[in-house]
N, C-alpha and C. Protein backbone atom coordinates (compact mmCIF):
# COMPACT_ATOMS: atom_id res chain seq x y z
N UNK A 1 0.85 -1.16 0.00
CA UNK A 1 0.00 0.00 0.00
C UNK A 1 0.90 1.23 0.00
N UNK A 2 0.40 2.15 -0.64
CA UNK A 2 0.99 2.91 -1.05
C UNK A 2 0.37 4.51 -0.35
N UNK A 3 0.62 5.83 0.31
CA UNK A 3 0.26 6.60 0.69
C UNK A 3 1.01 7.80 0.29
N UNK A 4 -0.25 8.57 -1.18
CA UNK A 4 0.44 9.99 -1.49
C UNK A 4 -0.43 10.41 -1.31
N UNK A 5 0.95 11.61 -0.89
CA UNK A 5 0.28 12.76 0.16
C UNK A 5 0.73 14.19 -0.44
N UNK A 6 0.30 14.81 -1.08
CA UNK A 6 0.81 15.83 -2.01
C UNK A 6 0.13 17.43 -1.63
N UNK A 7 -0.39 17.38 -0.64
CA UNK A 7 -1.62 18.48 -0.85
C UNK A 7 -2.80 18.63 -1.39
N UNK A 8 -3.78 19.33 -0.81
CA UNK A 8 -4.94 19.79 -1.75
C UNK A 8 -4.86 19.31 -3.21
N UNK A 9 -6.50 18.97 -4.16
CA UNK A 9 -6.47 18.50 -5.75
C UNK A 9 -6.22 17.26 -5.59
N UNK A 10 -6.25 17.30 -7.34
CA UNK A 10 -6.23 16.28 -8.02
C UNK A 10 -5.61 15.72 -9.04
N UNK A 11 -5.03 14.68 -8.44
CA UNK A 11 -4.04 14.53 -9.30
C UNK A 11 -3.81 13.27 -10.09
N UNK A 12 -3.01 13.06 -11.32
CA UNK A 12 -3.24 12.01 -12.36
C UNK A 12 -2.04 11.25 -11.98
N UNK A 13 -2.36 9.43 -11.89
CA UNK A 13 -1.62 8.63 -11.40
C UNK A 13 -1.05 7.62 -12.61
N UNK A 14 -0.33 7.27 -12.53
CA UNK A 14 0.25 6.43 -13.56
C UNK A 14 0.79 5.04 -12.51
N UNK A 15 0.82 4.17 -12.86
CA UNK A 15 1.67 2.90 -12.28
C UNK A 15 1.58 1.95 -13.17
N UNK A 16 2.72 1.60 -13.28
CA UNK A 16 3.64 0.82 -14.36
C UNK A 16 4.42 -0.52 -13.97
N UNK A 17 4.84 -1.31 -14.81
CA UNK A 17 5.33 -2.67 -14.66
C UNK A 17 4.35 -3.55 -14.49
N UNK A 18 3.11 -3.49 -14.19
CA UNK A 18 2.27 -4.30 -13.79
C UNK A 18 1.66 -5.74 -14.67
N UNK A 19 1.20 -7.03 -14.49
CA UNK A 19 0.28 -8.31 -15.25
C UNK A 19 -0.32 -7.53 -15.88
N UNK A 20 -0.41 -8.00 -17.26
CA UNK A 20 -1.95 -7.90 -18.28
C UNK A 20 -3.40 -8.75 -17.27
N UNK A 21 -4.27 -7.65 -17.01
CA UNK A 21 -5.70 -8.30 -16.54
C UNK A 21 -6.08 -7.15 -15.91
N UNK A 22 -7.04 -7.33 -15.49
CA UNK A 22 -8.23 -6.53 -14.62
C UNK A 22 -7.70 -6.48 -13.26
N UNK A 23 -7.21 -5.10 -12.82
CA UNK A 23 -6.72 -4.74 -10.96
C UNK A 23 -8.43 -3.86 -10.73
N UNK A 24 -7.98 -4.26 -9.48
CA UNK A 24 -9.28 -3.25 -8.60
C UNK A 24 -8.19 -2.32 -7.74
N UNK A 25 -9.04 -1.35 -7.62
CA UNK A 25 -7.67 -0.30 -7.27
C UNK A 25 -8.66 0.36 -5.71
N UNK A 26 -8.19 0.14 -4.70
CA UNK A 26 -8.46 0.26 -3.19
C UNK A 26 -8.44 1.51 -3.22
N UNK A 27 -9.10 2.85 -2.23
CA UNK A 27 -8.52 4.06 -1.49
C UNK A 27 -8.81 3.81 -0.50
N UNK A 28 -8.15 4.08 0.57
CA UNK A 28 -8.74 4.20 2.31
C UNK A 28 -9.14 3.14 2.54
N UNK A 29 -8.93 1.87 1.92
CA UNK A 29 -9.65 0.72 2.45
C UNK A 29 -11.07 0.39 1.68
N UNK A 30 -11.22 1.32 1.02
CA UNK A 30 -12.33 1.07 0.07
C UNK A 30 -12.64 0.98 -0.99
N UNK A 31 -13.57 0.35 -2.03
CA UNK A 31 -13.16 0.09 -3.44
C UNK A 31 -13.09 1.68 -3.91
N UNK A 32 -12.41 1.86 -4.75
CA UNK A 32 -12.34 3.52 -5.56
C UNK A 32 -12.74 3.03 -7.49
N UNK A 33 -12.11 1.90 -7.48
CA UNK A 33 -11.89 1.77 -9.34
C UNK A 33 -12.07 -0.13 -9.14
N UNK A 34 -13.78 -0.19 -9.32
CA UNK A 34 -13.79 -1.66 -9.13
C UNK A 34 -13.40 -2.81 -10.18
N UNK A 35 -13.04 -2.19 -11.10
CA UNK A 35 -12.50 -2.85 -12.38
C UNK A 35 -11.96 -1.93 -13.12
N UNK A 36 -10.61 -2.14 -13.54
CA UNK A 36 -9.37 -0.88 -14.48
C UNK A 36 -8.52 -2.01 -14.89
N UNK A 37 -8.14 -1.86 -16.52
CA UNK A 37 -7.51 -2.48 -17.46
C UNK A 37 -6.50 -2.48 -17.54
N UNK A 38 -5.40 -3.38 -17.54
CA UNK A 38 -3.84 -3.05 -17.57
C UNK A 38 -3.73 -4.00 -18.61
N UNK A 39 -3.49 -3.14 -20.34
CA UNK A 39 -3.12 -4.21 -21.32
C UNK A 39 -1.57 -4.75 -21.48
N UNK A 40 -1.74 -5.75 -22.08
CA UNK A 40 -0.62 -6.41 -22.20
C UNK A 40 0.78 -5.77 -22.99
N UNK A 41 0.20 -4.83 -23.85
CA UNK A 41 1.70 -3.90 -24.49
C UNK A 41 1.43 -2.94 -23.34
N UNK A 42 0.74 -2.46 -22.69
CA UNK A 42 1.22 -1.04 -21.96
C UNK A 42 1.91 -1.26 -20.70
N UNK A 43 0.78 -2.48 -19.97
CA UNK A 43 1.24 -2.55 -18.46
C UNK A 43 1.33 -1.83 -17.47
N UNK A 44 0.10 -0.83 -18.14
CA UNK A 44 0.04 0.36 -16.64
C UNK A 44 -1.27 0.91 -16.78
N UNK A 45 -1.73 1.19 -15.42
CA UNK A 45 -2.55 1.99 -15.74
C UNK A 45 -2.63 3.00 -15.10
N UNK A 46 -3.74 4.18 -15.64
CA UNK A 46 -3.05 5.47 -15.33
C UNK A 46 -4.74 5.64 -14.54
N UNK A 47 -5.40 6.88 -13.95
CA UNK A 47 -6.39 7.05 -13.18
C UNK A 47 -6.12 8.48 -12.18
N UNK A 48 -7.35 9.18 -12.40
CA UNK A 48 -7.41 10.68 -11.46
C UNK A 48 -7.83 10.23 -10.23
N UNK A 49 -7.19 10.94 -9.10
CA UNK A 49 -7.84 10.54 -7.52
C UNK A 49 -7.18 11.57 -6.82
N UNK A 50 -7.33 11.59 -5.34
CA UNK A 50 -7.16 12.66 -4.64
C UNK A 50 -6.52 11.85 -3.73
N UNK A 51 -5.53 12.79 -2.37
CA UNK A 51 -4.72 12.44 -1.88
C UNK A 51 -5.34 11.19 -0.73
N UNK A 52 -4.63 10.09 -0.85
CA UNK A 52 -4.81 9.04 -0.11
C UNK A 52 -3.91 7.91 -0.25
N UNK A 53 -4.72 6.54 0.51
CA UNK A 53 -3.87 5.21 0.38
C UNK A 53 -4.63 4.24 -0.42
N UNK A 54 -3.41 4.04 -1.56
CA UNK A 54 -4.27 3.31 -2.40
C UNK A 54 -3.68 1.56 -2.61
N UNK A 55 -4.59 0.98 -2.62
CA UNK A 55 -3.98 -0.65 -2.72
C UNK A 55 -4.62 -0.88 -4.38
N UNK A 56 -3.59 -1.88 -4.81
CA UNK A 56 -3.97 -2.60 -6.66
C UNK A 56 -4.33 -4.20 -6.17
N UNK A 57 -5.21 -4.43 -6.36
CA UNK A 57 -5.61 -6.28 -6.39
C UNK A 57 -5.69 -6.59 -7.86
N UNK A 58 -5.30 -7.79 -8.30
CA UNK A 58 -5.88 -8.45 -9.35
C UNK A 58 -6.01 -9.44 -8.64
């Protein structure tokens, strides 16, 4: 788990290296992005959110 903390807004996330498949992407312990695509040439996915702790499940 991961915790950014940047100030006030909103800000655009990128995370990279990741499996080709479907992550669910956590904030605060709660679902935020209950299904987000990580294809197999890109391996990342990118997503707007505000300052918190975010966990990736596939």
């Amino acid at each position: 788990m991961k915790r950014w903390s940047a100030g006030n807004g909103t800000f655009q996330f990128v995370v990279t290296d990741l499996l080709p498949g479907t992550w669910q992407i956590l904030k605060d312990g709660k679902i935020f992005k209950p299904a987000i695509t990580a294809s197999g040439d890109e391996k990342s996915l990118h997503f707007t959110g505000t300052e918190g702790s975010y966990r990736f499940l596939r």
